[in-house]
N, C-alpha and C. Protein backbone atom coordinates (compact mmCIF):
# COMPACT_ATOMS: atom_id res chain seq x y z
N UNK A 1 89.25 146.92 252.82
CA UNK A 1 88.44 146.54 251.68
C UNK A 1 87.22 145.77 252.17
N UNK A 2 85.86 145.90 251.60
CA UNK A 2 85.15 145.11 251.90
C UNK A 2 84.30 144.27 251.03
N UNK A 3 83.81 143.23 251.22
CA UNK A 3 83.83 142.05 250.80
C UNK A 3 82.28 142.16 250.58
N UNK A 4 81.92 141.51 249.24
CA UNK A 4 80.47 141.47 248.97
C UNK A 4 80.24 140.14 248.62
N UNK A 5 78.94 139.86 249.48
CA UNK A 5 79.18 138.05 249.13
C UNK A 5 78.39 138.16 248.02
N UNK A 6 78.50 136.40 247.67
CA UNK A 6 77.93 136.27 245.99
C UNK A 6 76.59 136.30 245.69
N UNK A 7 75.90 136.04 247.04
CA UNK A 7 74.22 136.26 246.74
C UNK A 7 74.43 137.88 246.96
N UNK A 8 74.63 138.66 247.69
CA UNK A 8 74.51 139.93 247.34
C UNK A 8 74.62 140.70 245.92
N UNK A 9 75.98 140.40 245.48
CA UNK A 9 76.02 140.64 244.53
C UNK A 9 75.45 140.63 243.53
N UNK A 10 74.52 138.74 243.49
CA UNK A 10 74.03 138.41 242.38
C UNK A 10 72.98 139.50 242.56
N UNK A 11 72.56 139.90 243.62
CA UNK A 11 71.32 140.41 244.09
C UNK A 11 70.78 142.50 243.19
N UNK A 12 72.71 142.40 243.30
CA UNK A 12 72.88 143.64 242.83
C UNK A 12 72.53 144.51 241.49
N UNK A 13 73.44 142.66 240.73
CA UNK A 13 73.56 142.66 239.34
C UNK A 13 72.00 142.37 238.54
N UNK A 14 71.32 141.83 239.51
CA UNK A 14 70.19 141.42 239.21
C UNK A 14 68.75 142.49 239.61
N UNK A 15 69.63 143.07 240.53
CA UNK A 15 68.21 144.22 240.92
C UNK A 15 68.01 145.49 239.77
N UNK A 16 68.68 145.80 238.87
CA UNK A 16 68.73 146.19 237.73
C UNK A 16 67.22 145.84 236.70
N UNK A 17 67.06 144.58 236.87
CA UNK A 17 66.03 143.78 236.11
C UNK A 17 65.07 144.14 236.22
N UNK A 18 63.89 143.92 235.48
CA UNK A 18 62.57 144.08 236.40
C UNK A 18 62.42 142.80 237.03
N UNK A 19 61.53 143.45 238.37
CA UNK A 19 61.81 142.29 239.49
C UNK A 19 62.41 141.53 240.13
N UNK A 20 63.90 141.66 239.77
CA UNK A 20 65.17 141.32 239.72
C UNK A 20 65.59 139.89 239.15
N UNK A 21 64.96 139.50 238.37
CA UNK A 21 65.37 137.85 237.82
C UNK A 21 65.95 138.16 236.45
N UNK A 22 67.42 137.20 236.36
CA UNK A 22 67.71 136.99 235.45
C UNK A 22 67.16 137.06 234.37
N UNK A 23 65.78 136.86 234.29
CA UNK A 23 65.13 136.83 233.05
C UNK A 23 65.86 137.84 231.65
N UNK A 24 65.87 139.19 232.19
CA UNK A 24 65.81 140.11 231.99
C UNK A 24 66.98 139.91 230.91
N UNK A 25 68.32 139.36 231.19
CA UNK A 25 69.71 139.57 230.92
C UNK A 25 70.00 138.11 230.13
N UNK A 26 68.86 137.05 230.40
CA UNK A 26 69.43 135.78 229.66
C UNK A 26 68.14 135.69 228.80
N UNK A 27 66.76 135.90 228.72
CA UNK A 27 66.04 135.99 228.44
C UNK A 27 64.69 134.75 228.55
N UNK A 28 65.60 133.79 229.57
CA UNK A 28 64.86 132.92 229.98
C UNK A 28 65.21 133.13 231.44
N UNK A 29 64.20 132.35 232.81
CA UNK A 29 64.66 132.33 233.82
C UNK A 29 64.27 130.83 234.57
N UNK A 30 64.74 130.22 235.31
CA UNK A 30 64.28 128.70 236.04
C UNK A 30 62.58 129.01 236.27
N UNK A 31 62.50 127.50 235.50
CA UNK A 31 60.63 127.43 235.95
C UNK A 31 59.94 126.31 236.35
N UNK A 32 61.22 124.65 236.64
CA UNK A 32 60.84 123.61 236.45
C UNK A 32 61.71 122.63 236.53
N UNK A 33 61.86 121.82 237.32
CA UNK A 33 62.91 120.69 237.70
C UNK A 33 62.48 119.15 237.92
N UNK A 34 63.51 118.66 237.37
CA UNK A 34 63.16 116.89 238.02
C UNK A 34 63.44 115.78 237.13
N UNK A 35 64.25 115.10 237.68
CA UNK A 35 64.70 113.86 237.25
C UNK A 35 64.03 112.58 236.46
N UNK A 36 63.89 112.90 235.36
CA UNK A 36 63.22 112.52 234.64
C UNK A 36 63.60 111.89 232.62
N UNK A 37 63.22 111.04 231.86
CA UNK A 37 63.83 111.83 230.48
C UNK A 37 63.30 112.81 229.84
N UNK A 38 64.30 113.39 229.15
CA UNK A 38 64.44 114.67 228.68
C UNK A 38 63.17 114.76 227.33
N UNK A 39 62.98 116.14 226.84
CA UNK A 39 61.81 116.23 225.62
C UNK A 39 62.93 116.91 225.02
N UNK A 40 62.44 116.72 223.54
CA UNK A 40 62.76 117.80 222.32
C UNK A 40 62.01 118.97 222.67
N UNK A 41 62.39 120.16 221.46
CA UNK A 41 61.92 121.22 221.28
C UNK A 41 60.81 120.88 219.88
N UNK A 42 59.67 121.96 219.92
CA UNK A 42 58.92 122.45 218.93
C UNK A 42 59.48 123.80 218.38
N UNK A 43 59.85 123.81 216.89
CA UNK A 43 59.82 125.02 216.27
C UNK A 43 58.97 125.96 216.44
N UNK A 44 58.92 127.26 216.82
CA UNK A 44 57.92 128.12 216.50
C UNK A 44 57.74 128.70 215.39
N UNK A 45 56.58 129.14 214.92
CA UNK A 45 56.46 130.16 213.85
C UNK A 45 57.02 131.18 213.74
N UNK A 46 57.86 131.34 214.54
CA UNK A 46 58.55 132.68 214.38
C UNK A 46 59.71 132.35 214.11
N UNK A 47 60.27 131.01 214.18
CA UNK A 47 61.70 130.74 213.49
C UNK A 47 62.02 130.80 212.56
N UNK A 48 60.80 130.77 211.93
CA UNK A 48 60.74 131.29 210.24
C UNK A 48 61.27 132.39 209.36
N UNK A 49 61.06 133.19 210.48
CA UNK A 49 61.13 134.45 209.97
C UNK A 49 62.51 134.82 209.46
N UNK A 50 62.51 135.62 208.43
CA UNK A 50 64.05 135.36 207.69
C UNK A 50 65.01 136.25 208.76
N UNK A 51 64.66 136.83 209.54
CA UNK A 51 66.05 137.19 210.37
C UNK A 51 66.37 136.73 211.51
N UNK A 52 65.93 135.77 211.77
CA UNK A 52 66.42 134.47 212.32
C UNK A 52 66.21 133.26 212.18
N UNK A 53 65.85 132.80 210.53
CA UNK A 53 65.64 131.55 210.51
C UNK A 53 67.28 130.80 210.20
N UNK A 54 68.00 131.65 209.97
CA UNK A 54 69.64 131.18 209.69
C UNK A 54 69.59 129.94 210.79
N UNK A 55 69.60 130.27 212.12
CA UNK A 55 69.43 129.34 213.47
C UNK A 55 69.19 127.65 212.65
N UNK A 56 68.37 127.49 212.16
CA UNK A 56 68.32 126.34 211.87
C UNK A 56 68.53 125.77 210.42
N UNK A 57 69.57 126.42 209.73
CA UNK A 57 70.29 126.08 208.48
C UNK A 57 70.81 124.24 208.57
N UNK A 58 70.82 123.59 207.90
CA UNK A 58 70.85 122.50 208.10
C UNK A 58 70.05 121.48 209.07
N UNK A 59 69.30 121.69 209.90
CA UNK A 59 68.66 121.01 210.75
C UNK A 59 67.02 120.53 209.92
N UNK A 60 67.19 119.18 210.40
CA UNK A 60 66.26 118.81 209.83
C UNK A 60 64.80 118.71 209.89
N UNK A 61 64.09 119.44 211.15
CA UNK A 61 63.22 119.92 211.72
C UNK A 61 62.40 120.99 211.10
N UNK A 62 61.19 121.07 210.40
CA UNK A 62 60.79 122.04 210.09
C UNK A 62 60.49 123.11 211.04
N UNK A 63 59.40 124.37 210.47
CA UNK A 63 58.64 125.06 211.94
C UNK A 63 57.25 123.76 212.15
N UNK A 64 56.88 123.88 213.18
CA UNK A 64 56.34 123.01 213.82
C UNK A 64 56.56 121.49 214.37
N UNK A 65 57.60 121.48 214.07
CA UNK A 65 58.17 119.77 213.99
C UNK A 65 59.32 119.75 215.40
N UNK A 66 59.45 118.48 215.47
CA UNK A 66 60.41 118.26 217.03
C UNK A 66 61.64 117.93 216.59
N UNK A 67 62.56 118.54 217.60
CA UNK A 67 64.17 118.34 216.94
C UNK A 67 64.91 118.06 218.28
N UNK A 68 65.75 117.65 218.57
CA UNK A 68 66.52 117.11 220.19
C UNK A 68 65.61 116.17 221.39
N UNK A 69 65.02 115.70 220.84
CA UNK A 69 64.60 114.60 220.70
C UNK A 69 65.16 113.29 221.36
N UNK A 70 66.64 113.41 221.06
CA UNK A 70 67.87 111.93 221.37
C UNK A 70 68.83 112.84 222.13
N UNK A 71 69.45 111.57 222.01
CA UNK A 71 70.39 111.71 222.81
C UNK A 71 71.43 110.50 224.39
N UNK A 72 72.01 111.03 224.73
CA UNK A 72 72.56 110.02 225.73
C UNK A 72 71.81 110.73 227.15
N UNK A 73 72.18 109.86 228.02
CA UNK A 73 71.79 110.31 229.69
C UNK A 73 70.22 110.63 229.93
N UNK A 74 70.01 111.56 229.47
CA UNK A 74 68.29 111.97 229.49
C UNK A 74 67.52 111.87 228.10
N UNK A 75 68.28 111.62 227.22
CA UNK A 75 67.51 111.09 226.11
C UNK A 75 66.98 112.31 225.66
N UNK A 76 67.04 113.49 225.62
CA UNK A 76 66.80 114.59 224.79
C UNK A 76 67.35 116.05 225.46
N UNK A 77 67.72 117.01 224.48
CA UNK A 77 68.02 118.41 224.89
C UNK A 77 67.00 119.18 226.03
N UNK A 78 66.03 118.77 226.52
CA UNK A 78 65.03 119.40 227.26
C UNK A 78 64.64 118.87 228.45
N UNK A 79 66.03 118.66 229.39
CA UNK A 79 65.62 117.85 230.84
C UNK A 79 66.44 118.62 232.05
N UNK A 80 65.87 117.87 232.95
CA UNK A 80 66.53 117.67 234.24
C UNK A 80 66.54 119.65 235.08
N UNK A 81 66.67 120.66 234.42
CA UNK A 81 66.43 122.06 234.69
C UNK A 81 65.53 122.49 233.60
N UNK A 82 64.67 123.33 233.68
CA UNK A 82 64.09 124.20 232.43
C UNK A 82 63.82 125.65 232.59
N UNK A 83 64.22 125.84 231.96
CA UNK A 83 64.08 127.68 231.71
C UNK A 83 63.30 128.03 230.68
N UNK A 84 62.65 129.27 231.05
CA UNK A 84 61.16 129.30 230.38
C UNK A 84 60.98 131.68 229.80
N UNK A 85 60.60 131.34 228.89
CA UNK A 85 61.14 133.12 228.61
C UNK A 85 59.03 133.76 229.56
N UNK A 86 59.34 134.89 229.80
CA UNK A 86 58.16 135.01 230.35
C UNK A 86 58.31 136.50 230.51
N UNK A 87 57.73 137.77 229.42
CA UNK A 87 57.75 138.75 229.51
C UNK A 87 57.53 139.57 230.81
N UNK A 88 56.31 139.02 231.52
CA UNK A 88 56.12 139.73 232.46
C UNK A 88 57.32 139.46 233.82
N UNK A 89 57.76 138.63 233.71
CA UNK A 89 59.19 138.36 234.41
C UNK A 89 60.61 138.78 234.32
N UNK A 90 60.10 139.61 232.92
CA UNK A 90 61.91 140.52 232.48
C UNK A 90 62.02 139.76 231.04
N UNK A 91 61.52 139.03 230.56
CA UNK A 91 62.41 138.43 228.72
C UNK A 91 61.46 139.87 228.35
N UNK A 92 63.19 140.05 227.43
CA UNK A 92 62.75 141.36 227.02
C UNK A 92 61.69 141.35 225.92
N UNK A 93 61.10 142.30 225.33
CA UNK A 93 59.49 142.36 224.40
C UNK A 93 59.88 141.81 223.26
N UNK A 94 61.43 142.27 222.67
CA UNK A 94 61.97 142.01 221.30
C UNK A 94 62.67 140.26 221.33
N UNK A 95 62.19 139.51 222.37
CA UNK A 95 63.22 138.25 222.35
C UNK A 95 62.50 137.38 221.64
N UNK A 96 62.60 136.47 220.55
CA UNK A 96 62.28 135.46 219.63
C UNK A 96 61.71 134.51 220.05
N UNK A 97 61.25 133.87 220.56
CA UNK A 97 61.03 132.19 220.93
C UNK A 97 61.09 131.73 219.78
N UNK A 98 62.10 130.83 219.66
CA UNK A 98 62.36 129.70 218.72
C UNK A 98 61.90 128.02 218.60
N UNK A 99 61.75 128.02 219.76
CA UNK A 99 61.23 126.81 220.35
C UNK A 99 60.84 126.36 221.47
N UNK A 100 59.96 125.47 221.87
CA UNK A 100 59.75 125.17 223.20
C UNK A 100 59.89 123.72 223.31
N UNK A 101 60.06 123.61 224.61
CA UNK A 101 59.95 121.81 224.79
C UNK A 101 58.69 121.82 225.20
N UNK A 102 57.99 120.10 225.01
CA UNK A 102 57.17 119.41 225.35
C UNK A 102 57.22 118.18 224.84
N UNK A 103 56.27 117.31 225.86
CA UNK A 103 55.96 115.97 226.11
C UNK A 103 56.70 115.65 227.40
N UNK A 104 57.05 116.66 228.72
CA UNK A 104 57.90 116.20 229.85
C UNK A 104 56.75 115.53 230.77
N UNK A 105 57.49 114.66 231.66
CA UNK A 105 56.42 113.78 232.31
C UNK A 105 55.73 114.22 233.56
N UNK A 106 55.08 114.38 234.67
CA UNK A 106 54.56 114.47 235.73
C UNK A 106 55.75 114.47 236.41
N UNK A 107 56.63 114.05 236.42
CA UNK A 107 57.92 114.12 237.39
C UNK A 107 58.92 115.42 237.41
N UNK A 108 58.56 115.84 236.32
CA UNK A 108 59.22 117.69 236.06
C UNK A 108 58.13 118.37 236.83
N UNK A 109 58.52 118.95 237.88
CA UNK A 109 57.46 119.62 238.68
C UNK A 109 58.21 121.74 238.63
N UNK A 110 57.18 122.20 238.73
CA UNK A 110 57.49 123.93 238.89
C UNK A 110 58.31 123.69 240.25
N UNK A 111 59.15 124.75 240.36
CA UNK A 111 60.09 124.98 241.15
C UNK A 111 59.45 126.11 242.34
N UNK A 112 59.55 126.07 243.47
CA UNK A 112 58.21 126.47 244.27
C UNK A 112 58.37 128.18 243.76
N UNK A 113 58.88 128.76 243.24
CA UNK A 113 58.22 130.15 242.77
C UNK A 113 57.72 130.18 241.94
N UNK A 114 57.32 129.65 241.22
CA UNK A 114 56.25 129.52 240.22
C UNK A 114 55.21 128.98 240.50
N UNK A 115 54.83 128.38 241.25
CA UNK A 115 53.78 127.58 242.27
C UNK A 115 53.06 128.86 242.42
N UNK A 116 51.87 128.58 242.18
CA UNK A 116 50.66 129.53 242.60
C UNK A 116 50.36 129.27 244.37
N UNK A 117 50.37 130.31 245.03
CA UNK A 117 50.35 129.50 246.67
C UNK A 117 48.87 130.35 246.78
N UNK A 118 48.40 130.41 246.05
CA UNK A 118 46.15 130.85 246.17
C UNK A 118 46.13 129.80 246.40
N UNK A 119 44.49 129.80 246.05
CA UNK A 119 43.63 128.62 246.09
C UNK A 119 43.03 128.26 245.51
N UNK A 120 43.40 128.46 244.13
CA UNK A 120 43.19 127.82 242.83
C UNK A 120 43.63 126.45 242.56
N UNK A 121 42.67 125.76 241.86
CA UNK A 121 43.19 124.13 241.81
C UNK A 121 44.24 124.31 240.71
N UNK A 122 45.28 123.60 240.68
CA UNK A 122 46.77 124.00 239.36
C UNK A 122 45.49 123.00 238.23
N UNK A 123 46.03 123.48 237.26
CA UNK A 123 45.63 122.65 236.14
C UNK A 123 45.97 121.71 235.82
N UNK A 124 45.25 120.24 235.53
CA UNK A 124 45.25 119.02 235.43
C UNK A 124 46.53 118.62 234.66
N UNK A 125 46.97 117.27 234.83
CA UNK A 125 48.26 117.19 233.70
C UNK A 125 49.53 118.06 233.76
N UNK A 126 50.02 118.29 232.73
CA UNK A 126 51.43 118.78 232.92
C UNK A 126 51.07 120.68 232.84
N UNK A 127 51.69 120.69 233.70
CA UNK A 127 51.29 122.76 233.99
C UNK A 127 52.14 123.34 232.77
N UNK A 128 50.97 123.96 232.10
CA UNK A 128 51.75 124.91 231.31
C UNK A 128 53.16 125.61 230.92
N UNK A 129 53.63 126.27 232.48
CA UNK A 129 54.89 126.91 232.64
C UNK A 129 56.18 125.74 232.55
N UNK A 130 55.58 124.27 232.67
CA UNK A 130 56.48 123.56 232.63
C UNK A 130 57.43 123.36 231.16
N UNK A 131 58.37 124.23 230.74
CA UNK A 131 58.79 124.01 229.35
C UNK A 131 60.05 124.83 229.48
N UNK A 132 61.23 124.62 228.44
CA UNK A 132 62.29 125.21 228.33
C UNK A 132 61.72 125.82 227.01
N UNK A 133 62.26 127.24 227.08
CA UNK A 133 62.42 127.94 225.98
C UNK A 133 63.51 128.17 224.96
N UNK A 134 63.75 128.18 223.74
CA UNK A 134 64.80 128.62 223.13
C UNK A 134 64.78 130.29 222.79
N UNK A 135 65.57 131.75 223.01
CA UNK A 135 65.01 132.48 222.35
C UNK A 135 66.49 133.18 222.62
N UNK A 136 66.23 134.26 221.32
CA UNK A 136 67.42 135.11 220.89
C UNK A 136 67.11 136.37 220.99
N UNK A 137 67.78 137.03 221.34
CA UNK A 137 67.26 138.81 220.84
C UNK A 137 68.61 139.86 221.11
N UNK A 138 68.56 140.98 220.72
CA UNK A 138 69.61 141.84 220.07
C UNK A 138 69.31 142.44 221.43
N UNK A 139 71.06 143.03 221.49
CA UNK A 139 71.38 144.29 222.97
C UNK A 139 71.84 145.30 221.88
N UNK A 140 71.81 146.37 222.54
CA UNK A 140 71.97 147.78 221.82
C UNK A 140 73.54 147.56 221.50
N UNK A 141 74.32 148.11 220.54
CA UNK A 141 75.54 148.34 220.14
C UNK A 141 75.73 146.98 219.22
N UNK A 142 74.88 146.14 219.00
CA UNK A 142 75.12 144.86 217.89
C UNK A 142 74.75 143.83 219.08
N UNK A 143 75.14 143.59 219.28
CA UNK A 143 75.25 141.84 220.75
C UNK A 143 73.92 141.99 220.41
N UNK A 144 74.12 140.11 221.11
CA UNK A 144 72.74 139.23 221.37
C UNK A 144 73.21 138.65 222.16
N UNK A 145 72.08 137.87 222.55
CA UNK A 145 71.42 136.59 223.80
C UNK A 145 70.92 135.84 223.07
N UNK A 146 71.28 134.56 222.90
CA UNK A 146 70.97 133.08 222.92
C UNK A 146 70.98 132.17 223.99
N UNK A 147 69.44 131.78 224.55
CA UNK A 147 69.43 131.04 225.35
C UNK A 147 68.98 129.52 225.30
N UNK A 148 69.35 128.39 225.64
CA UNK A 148 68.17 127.54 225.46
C UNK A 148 67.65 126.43 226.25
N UNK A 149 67.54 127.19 227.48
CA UNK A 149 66.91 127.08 228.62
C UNK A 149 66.56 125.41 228.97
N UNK A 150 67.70 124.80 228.99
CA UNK A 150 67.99 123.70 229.67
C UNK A 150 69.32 123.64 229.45
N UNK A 151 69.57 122.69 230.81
CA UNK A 151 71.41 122.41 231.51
C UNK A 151 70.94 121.07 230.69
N UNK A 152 70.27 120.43 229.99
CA UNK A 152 70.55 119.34 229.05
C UNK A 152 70.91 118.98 227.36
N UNK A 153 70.68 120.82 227.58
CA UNK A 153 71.24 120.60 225.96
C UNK A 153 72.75 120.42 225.39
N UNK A 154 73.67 120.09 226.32
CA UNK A 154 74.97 120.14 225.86
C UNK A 154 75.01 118.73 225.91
N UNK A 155 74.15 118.52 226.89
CA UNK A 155 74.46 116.74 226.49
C UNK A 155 73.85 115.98 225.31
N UNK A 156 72.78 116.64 224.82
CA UNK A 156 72.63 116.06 223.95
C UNK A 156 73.02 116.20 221.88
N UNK A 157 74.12 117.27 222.69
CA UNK A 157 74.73 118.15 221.02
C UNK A 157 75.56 116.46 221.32
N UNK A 158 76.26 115.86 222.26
CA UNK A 158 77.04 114.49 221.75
C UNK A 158 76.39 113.76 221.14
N UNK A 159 75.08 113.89 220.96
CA UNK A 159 74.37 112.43 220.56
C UNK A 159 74.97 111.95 218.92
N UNK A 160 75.16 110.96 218.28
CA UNK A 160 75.78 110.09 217.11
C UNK A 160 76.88 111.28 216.70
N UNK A 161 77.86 111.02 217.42
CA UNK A 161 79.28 112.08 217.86
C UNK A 161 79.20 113.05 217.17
N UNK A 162 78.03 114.11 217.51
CA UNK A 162 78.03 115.45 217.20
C UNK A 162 77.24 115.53 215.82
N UNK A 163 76.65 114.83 215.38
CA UNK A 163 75.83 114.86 213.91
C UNK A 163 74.60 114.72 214.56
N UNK A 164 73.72 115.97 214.90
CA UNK A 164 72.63 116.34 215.23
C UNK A 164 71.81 117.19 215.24
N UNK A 165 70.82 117.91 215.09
CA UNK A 165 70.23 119.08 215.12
C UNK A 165 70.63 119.89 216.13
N UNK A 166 70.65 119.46 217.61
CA UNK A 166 71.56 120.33 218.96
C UNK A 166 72.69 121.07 218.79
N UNK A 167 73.33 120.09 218.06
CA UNK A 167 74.77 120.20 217.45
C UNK A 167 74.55 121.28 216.14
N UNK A 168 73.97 121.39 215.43
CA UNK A 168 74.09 121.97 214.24
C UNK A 168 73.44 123.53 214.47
N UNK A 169 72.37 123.28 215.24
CA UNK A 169 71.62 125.10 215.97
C UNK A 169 73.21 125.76 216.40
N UNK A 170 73.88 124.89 217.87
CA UNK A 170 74.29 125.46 218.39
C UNK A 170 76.06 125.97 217.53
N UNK A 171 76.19 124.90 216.18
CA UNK A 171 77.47 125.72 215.54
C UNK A 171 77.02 126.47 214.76
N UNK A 172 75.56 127.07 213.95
CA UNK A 172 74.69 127.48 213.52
C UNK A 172 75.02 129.55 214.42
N UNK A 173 74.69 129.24 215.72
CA UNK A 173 74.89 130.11 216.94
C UNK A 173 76.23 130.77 217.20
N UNK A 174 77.65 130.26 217.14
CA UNK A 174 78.86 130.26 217.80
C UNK A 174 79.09 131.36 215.87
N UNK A 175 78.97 130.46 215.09
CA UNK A 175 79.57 130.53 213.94
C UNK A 175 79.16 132.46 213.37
N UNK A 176 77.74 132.64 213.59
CA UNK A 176 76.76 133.62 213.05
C UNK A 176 77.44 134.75 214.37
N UNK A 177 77.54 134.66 215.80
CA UNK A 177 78.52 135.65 216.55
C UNK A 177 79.02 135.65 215.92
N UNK A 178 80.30 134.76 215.71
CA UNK A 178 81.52 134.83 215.73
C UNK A 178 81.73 135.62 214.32
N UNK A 179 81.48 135.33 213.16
CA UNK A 179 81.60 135.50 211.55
C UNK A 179 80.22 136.86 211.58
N UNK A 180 79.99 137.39 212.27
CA UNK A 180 79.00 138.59 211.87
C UNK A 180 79.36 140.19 212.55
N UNK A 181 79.51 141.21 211.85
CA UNK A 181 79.75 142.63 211.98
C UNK A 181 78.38 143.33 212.56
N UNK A 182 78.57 143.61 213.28
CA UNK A 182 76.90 144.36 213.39
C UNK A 182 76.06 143.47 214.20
N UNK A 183 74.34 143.35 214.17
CA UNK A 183 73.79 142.75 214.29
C UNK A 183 73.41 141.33 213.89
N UNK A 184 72.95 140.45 214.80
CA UNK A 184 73.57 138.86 213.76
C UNK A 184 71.88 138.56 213.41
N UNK A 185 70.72 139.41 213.17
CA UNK A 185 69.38 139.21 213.22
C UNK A 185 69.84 139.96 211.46
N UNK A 186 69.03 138.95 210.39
CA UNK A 186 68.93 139.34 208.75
C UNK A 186 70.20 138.57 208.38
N UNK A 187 70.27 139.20 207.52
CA UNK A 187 71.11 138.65 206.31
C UNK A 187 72.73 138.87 206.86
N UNK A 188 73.52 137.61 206.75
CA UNK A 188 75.02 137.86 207.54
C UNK A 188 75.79 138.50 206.86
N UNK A 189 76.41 139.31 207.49
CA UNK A 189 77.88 140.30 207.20
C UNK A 189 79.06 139.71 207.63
N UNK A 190 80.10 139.57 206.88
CA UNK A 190 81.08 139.34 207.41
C UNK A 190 81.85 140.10 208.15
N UNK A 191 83.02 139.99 209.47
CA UNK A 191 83.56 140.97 210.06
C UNK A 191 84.69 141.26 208.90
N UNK A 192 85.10 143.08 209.45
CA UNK A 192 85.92 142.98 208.18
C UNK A 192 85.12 143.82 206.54
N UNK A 193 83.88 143.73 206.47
CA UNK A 193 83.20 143.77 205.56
C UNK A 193 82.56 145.02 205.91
């Protein structure tokens, strides 16, 4: 028998993609690291939209407004890793952006593949690509992808023991899989139904 190591593999599962990055399959991919506190997300205008504005049923955040925000350890859902959706990198054409983070500090730096290595001066202040994305989108046969592109958002669904907007997207998320027949983008179906 022979043995395939795990970067190969990943290499395998991933060469499928365009260009081979995760992007493709989570719909965000790493764009930005560093020890720092964490930002909320901005609603997008497209969260609005009625077949996926369910996502934020109870949350108290309009579109345009900041939500994860708090929290313990990094002080908001949007730290310490960020993942960023980026079409030309594999997020597929049909994936949502729901939200983005901002206000992260000079200490969240791009992760050296994203680094422009020309000889262009980077742009002043905080670089653009620096942001976690939230975004959803449908796989053929019903399934979706929900991503939301930081390793800090679970810490901050604990914030005032689970009574939070983090908290409420993400049972918002579990609940709409779990309780939906078909596609979970429009108006919900029950399974069964």
């Amino acid at each position: 028998m022979r043995r395939t190591s795990p970067r190969r593999a990943s290499r395998v599962v991933c060469g499928a993609c365009a260009g081979g990055r995760r992007t493709c399959w989570l719909g965000v991919g790493f764009t930005a690291q560093g020890h720092d506190h964490a930002s909320g997300y901005r609603r997008s205008g497209a969260s609005a939209d009625a077949t996926v504005s369910w996502v934020f049923d109870g949350v108290s955040a309009g579109v345009g407004e900041v939500f994860g925000d708090e929290g313990p350890g990094l002080r908001g859902a949007a730290g310490d890793e960020l993942d960023r959706a980026d079409v030309t990198l594999g997020t597929p054409p049909d994936a949502v952006v729901l939200a983005s983070s901002e206000g992260h500090s000079e200490k969240i730096r791009l992760v050296p593949e994203e680094t422009d290595h020309g000889y262009a001066e980077p742009p002043p202040g905080i670089h653009p690509k620096v942001r976690a994305d939230i975004v959803l989108f449908g796989r053929p046969g019903g399934g979706a992808v929900f991503s939301v592109g930081s390793i800090a958002w679970s810490t901050a669904m604990t914030h005032n023991g689970g009574d939070n907007d983090t908290a409420r997207v993400t049972a918002n998320i579990l609940d709409r899989f779990r309780d939906t027949a078909g596609s979970v983008f429009g108006p919900a179906t029950t399974n069964g139904e």
